[in-house]
C-alpha atoms as a PDB file:
ATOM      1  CA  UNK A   1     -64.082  92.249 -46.329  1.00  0.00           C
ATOM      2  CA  UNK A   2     -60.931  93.918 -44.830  1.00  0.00           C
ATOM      3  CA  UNK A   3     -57.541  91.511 -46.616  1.00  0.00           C
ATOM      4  CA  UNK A   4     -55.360  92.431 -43.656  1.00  0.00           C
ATOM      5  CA  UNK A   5     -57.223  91.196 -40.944  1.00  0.00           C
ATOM      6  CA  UNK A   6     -55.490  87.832 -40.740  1.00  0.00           C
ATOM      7  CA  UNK A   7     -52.629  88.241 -42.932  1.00  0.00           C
ATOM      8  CA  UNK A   8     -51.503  84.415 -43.476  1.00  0.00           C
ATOM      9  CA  UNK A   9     -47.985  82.729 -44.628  1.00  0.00           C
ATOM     10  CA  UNK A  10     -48.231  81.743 -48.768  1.00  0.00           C
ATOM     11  CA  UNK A  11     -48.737  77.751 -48.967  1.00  0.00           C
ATOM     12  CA  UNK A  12     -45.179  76.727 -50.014  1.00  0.00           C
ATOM     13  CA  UNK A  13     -43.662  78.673 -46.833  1.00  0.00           C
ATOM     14  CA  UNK A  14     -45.738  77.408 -44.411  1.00  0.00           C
ATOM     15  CA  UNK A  15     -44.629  74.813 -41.930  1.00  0.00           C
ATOM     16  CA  UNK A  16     -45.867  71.082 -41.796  1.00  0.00           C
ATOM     17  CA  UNK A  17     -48.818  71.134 -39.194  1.00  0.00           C
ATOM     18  CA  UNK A  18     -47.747  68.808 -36.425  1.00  0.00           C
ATOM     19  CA  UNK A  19     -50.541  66.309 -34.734  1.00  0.00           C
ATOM     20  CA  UNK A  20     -50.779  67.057 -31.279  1.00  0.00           C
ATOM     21  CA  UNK A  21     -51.840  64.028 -29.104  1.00  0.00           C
ATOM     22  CA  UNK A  22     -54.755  66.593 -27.776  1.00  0.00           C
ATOM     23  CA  UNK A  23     -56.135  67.348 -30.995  1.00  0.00           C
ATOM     24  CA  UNK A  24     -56.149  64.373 -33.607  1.00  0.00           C
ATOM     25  CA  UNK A  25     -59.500  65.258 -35.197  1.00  0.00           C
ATOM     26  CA  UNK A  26     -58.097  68.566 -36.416  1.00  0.00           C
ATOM     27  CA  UNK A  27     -54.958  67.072 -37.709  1.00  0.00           C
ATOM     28  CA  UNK A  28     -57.179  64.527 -39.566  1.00  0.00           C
ATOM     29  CA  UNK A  29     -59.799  66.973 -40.715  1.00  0.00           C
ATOM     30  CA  UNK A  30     -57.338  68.920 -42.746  1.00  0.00           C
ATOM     31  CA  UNK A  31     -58.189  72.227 -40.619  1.00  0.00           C
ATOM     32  CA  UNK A  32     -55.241  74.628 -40.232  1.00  0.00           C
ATOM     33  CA  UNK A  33     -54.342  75.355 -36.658  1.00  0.00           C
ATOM     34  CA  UNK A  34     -54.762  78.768 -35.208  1.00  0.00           C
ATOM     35  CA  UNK A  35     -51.667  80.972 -35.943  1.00  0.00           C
ATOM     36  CA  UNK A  36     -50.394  83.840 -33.761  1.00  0.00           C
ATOM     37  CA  UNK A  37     -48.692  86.455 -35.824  1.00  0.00           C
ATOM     38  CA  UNK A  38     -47.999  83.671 -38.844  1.00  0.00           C
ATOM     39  CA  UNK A  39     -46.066  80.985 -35.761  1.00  0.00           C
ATOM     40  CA  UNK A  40     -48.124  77.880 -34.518  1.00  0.00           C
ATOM     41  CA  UNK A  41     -49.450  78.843 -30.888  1.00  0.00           C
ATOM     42  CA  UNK A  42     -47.254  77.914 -28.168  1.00  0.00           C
ATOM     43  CA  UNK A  43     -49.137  74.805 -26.966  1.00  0.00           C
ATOM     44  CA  UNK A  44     -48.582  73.498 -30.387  1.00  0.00           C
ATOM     45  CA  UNK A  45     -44.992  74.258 -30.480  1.00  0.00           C
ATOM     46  CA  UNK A  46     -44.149  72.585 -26.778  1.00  0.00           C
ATOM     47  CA  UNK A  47     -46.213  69.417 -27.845  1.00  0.00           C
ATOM     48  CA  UNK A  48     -43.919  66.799 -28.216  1.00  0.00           C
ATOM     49  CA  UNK A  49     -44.865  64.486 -31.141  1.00  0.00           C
ATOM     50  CA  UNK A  50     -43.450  61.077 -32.343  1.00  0.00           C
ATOM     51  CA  UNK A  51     -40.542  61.045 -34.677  1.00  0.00           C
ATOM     52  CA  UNK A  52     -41.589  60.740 -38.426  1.00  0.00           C
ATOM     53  CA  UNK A  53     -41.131  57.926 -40.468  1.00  0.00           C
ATOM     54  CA  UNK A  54     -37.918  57.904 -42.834  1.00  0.00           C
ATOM     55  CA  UNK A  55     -38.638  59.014 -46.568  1.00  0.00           C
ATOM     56  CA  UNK A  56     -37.688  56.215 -49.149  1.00  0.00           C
ATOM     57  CA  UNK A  57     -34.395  56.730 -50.304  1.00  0.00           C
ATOM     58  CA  UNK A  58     -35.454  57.185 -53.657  1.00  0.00           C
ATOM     59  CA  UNK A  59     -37.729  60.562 -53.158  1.00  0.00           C
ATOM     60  CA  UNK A  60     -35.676  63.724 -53.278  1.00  0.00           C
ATOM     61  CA  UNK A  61     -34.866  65.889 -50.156  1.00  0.00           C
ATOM     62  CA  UNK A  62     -37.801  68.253 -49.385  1.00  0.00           C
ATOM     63  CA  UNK A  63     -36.754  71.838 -49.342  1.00  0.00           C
ATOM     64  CA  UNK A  64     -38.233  73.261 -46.049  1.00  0.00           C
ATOM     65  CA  UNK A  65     -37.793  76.820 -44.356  1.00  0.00           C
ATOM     66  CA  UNK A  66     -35.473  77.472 -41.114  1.00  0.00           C
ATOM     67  CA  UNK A  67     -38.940  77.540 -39.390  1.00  0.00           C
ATOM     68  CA  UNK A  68     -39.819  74.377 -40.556  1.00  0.00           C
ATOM     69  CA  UNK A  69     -36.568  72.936 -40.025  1.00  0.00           C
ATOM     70  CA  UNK A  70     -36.111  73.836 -36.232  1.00  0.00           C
ATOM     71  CA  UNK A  71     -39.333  72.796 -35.647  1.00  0.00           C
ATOM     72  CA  UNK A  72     -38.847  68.832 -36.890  1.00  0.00           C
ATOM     73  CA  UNK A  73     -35.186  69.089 -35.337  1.00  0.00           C
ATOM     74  CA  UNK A  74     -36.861  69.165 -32.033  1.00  0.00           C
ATOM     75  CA  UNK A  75     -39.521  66.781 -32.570  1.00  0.00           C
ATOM     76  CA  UNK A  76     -37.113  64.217 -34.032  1.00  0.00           C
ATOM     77  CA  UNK A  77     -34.775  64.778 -30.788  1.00  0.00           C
ATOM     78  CA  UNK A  78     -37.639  64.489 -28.324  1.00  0.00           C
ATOM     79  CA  UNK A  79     -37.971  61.109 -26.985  1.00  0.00           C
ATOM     80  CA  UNK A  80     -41.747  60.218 -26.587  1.00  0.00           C
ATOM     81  CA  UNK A  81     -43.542  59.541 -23.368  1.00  0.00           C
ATOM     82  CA  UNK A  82     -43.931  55.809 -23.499  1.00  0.00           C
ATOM     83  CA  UNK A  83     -40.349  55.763 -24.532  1.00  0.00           C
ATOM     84  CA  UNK A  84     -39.704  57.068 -21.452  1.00  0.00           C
ATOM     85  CA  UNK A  85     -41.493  55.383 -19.367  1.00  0.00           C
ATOM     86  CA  UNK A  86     -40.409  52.121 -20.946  1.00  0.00           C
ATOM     87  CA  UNK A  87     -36.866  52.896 -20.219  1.00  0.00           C
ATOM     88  CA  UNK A  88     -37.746  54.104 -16.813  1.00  0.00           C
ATOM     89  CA  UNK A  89     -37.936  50.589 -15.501  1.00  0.00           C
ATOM     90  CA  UNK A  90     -34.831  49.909 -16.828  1.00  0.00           C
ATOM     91  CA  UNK A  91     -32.622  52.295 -15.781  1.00  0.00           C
ATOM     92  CA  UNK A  92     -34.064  51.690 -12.088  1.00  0.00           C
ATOM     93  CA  UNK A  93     -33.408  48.211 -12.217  1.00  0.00           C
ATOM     94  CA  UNK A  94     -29.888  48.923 -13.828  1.00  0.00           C
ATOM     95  CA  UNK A  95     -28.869  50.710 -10.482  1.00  0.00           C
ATOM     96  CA  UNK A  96     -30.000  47.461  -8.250  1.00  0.00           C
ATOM     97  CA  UNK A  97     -26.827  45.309  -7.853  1.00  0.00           C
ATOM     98  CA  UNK A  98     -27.877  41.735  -8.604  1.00  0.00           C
ATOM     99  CA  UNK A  99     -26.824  38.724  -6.165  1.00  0.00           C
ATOM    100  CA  UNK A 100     -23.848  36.639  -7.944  1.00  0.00           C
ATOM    101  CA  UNK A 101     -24.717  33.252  -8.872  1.00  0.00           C
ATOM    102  CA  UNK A 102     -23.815  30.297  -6.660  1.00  0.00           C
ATOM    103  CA  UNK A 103     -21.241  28.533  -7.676  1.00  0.00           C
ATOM    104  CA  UNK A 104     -22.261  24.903  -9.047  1.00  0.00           C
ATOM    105  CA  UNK A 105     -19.198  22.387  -8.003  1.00  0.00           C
ATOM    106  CA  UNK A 106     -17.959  20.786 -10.454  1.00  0.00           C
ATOM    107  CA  UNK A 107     -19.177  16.740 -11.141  1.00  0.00           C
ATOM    108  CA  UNK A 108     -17.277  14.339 -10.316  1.00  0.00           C
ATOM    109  CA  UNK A 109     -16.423  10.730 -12.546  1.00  0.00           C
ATOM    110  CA  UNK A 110     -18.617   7.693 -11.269  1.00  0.00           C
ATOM    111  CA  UNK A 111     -15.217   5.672 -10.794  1.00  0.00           C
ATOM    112  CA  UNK A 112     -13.868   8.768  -8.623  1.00  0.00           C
ATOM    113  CA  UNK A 113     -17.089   8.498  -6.389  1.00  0.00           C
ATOM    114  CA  UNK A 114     -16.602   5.132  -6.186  1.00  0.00           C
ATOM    115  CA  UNK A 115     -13.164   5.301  -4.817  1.00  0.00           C
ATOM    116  CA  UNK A 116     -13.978   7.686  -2.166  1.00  0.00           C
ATOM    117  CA  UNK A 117     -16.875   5.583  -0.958  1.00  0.00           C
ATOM    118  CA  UNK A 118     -14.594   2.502  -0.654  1.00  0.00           C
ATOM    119  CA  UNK A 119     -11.904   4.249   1.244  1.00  0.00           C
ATOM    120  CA  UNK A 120     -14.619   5.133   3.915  1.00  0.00           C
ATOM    121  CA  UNK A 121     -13.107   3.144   7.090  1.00  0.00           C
ATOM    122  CA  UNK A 122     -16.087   1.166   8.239  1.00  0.00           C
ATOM    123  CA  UNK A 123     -16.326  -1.364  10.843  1.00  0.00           C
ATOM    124  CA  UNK A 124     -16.920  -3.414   8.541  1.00  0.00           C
ATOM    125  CA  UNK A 125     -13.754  -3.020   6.774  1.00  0.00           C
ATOM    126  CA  UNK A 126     -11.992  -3.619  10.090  1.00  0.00           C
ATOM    127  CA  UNK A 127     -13.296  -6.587  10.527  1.00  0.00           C
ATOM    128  CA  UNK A 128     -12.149  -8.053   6.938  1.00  0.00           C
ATOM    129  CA  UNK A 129      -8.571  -6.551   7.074  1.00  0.00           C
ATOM    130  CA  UNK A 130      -8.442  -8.309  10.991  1.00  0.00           C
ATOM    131  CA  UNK A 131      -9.409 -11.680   9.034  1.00  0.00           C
ATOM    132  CA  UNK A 132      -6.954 -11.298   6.730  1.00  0.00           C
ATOM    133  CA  UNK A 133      -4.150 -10.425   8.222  1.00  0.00           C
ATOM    134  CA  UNK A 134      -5.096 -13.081  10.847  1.00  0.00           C
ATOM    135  CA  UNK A 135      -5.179 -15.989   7.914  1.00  0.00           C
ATOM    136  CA  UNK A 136      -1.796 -14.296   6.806  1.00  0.00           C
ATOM    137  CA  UNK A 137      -0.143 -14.195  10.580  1.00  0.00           C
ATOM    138  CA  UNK A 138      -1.286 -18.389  10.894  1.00  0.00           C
ATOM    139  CA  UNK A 139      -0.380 -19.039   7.171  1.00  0.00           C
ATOM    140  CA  UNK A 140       2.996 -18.059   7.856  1.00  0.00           C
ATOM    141  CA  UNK A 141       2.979 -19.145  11.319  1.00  0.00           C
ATOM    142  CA  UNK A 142       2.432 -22.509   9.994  1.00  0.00           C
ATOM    143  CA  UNK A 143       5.152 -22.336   7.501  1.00  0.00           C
ATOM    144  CA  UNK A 144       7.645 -21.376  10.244  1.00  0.00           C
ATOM    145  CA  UNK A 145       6.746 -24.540  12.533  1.00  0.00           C
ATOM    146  CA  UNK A 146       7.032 -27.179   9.587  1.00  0.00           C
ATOM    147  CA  UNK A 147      10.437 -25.705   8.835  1.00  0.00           C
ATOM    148  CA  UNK A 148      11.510 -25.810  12.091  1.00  0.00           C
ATOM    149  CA  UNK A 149       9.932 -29.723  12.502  1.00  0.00           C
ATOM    150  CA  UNK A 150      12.599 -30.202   9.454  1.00  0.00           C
ATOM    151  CA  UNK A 151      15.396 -30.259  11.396  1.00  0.00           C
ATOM    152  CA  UNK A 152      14.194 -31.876  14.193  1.00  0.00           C
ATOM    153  CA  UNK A 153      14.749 -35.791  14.653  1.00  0.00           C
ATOM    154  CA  UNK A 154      11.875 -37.441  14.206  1.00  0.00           C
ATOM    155  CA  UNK A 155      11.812 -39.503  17.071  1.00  0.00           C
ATOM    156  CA  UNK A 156       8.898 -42.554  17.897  1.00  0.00           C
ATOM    157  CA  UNK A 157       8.019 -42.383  21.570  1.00  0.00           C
ATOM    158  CA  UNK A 158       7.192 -45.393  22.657  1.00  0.00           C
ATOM    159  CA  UNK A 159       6.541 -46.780  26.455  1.00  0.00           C
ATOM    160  CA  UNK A 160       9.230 -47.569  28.914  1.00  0.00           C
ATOM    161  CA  UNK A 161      10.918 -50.536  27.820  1.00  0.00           C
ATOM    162  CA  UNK A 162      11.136 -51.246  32.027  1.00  0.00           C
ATOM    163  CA  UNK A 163       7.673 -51.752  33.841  1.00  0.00           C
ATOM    164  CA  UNK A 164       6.349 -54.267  36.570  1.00  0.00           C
ATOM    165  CA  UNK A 165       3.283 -56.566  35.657  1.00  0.00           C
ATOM    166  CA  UNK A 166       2.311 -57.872  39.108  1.00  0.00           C
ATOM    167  CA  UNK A 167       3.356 -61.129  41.178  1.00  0.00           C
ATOM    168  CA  UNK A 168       3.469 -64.431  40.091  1.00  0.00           C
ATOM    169  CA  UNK A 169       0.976 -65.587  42.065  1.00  0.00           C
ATOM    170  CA  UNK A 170      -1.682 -63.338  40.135  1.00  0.00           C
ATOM    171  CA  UNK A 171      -1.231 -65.660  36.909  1.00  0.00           C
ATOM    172  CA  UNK A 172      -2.239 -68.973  36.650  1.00  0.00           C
ATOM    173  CA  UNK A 173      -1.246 -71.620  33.929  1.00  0.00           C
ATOM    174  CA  UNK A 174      -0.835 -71.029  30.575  1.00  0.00           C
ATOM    175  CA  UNK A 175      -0.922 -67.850  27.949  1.00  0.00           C
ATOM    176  CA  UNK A 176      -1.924 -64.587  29.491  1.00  0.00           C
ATOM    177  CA  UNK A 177      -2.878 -61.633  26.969  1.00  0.00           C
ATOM    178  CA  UNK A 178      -3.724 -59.203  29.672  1.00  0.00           C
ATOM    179  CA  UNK A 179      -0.791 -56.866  27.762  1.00  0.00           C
ATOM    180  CA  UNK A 180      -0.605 -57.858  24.211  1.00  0.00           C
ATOM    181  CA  UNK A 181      -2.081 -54.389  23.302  1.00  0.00           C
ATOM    182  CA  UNK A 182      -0.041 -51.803  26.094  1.00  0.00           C
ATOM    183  CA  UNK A 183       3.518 -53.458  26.002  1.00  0.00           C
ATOM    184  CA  UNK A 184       3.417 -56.268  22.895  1.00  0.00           C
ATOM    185  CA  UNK A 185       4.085 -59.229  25.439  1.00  0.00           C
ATOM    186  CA  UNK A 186       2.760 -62.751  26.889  1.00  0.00           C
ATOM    187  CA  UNK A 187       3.323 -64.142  30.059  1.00  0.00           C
ATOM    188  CA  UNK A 188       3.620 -67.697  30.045  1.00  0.00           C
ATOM    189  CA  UNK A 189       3.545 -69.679  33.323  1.00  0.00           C
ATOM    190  CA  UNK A 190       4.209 -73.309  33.385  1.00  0.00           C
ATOM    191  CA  UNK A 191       4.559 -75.816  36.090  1.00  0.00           C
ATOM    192  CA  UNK A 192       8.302 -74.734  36.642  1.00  0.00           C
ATOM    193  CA  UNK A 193       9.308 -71.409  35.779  1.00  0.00           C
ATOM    194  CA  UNK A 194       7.570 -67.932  34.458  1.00  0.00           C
ATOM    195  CA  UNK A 195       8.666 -66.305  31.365  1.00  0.00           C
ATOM    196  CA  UNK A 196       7.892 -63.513  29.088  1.00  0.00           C
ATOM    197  CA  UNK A 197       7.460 -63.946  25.160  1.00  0.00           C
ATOM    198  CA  UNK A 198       7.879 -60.545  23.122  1.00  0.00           C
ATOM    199  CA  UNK A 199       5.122 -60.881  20.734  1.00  0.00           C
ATOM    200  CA  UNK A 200       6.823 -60.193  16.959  1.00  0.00           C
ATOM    201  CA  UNK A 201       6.981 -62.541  14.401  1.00  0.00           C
ATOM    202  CA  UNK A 202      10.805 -63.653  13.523  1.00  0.00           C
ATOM    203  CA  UNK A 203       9.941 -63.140   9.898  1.00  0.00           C
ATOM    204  CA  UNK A 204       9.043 -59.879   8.674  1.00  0.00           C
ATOM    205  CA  UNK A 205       7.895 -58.505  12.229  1.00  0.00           C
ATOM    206  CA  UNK A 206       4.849 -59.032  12.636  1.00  0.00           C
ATOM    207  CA  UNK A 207       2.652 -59.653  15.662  1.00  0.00           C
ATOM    208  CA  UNK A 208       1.025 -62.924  16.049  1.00  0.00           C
ATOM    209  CA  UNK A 209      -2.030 -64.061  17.504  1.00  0.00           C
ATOM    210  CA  UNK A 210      -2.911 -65.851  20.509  1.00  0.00           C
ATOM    211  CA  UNK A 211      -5.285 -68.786  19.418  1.00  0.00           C
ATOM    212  CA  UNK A 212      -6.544 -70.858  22.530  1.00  0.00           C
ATOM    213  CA  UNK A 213      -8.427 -72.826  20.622  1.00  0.00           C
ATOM    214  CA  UNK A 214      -5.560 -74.153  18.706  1.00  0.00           C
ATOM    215  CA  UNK A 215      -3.323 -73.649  21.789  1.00  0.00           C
ATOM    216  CA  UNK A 216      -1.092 -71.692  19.310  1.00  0.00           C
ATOM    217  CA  UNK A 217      -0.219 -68.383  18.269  1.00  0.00           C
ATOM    218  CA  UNK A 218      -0.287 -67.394  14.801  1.00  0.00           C
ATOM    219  CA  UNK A 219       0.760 -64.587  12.243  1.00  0.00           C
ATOM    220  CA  UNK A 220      -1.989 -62.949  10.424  1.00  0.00           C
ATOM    221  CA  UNK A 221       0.388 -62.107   7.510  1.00  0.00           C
ATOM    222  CA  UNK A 222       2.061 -65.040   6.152  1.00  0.00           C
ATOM    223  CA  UNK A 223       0.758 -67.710   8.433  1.00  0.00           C
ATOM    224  CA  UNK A 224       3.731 -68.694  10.791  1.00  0.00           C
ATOM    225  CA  UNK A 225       3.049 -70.746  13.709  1.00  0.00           C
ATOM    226  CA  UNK A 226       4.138 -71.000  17.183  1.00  0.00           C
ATOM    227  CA  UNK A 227       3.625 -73.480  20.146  1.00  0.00           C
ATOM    228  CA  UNK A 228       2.587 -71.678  23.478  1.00  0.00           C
ATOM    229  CA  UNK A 229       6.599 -71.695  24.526  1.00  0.00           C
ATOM    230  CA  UNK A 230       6.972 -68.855  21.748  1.00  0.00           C
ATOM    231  CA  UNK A 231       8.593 -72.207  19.195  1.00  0.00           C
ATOM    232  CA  UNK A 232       8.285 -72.256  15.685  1.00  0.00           C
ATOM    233  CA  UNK A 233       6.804 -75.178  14.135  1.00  0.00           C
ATOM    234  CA  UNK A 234       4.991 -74.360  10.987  1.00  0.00           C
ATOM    235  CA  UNK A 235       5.538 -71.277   8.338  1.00  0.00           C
ATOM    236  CA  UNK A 236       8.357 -69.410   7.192  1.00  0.00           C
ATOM    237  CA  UNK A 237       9.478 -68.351  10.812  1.00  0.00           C
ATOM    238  CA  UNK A 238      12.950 -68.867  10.896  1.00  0.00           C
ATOM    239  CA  UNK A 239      13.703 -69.100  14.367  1.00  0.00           C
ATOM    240  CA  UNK A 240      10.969 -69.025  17.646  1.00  0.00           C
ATOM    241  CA  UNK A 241      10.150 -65.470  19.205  1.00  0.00           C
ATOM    242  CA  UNK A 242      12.670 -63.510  21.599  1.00  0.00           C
ATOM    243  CA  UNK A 243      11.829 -63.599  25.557  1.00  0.00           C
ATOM    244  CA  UNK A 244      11.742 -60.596  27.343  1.00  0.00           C
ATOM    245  CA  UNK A 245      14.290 -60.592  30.395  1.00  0.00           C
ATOM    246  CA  UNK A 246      12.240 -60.909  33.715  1.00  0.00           C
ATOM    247  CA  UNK A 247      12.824 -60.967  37.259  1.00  0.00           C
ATOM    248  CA  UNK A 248      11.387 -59.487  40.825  1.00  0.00           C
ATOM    249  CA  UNK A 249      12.082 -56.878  42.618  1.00  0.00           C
ATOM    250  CA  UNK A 250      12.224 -56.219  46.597  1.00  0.00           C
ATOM    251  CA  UNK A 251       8.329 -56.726  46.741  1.00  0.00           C
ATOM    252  CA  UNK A 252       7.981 -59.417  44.958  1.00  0.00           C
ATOM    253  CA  UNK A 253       6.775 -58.075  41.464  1.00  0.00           C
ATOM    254  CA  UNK A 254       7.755 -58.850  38.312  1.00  0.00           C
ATOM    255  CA  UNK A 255      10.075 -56.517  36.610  1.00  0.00           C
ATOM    256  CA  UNK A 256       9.746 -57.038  32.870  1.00  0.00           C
ATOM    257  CA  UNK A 257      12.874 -55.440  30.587  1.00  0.00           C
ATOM    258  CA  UNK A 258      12.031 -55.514  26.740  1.00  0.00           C
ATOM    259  CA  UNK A 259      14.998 -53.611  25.901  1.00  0.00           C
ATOM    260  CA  UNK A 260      16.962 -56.899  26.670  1.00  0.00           C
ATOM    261  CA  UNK A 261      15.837 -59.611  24.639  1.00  0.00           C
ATOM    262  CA  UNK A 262      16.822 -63.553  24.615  1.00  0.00           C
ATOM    263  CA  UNK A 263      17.291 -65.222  21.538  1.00  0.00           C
ATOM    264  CA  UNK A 264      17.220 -69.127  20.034  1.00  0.00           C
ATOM    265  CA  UNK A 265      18.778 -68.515  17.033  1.00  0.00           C
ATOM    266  CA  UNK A 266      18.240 -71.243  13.620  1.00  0.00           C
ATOM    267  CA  UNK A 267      21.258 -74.010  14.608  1.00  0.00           C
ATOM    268  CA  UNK A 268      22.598 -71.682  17.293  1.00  0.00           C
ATOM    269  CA  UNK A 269      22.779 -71.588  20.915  1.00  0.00           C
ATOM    270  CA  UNK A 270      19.897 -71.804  23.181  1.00  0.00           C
ATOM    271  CA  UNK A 271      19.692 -68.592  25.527  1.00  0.00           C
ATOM    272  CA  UNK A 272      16.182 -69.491  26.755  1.00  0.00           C
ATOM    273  CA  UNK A 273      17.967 -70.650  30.067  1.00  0.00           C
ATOM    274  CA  UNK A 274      20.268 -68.071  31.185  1.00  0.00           C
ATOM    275  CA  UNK A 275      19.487 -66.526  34.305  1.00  0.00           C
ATOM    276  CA  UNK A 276      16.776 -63.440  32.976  1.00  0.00           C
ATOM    277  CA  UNK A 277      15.090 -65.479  30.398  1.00  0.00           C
ATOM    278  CA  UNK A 278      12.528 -66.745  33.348  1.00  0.00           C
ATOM    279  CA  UNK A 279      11.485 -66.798  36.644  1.00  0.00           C
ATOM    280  CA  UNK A 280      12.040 -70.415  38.815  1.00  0.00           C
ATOM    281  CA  UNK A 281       8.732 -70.905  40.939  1.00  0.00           C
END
């Protein structure tokens, strides 16, 4: 058996065998891989195998020969296929440009929504400030007038004190009450004359009542009496009631004037016969 035929490297010098993805079984079987003039082939040199794992830090650095060494300096710096292709992805997607968020405004306070929604001019809001202001405009208005009506007299009107009450020939004898409510007289006709009786009590004012029955009149409030002349005969009267001055005009009417008044005065003189006090028929 020629020795030189396939001269090989001694053990200590040789170079770690590298597992080749193609050929695991060898690797694993221990066989040596075929050597061209004491180098790996080429196909095992271009294989590109994963890095090795990192010695523990406690076992001392292996001494290795330049061949060796070059050898796990470029398997160490290759980057493995899946590497690759995992970071392929990656760097694709790094060069698409992705669309900026949209901006999420920021939330408001319940009282500020609030606010806003009861500023909103409604017609319904309208309508309650036009009621308002409205009760405000008459409130006011109403002020104004009564302070005005303060320095204004405050005068009674009252009918004319001058009005006719027919002819004499529309009465007929005795008390008539036809204006006891519109003018506060009687008209009293007798067999002589026609007169008119102004129909207030001479004591505190008040106005008596006509009572045929009792052919009197008499005060409701403290029960004075008077004959159907207008005399005082029973109660605290003082004095009988006034007469109203009478007389016709050019048609024949009676003219009655209760702003001139005929008195009989307590122990004075009797005016109930001047000229005015009555009517001669």
């Amino acid at each position: 058996m020629d020795n030189h035929a396939n001269p090989t490297l001694p053990a200590e010098s040789e170079p770690d065998a590298v597992p080749t993805k193609d050929a695991p079984a060898t690797a694993a079987s221990g066989q040596a891989e075929p050597r061209v003039n004491g180098s790996p082939t080429q196909a095992s040199a271009s294989t590109v195998s994963p890095p090795r794992e990192a010695a523990p830090a406690s076992a001392p650095p292996a001494v290795t020969s330049p061949t060796h060494t070059s050898t796990t300096t470029t398997a160490q710096t290759a980057v493995p296929p899946a590497t690759v292709a995992a970071k392929a992805p990656a760097a694709a997607s790094a060069g698409v440009t992705k669309a900026a968020p949209k901006a999420v405004p920021a939330s408001k306070p319940a009282g500020a929504v609030a606010v806003v929604q009861s500023t909103i001019d409604t017609p319904t809001n309208r309508t309650r400030r036009r009621i308002v202001w409205a009760a405000i405009a008459g409130f006011l208005g109403t002020s104004f007038l009564m302070f005005l009506r303060f320095f204004l007299p405050r005068a009674i009107y009252e009918p004319s004190s001058v009005f006719r009450i027919g002819f004499p020939g529309d009465y007929s004898l005795g008390v008539d009450t036809k204006y006891q409510q519109q003018y506060r007289i009687w008209v009293t006709k007798t067999s002589d004359r026609m007169f008119v009786i102004f129909a207030r009590c001479t004591h505190l004012g008040c106005t008596p009542d006509w009572k045929s029955s009792e052919n009197k009149f008499k005060c409701p409030c403290h029960g004075s009496g008077y004959d159907s002349e207008g005399v005082n005969f029973e109660g605290p009267a003082p004095r009988p009631m006034d007469r109203a001055h009478v007389e016709l005009d050019a048609e024949g009417q009676i003219v009655v004037n209760t702003g001139r008044l005929y008195e009989w005065p307590k122990g004075g003189e009797n005016k109930f016969d001047e000229p005015g006090a009555y009517i001669p028929l």
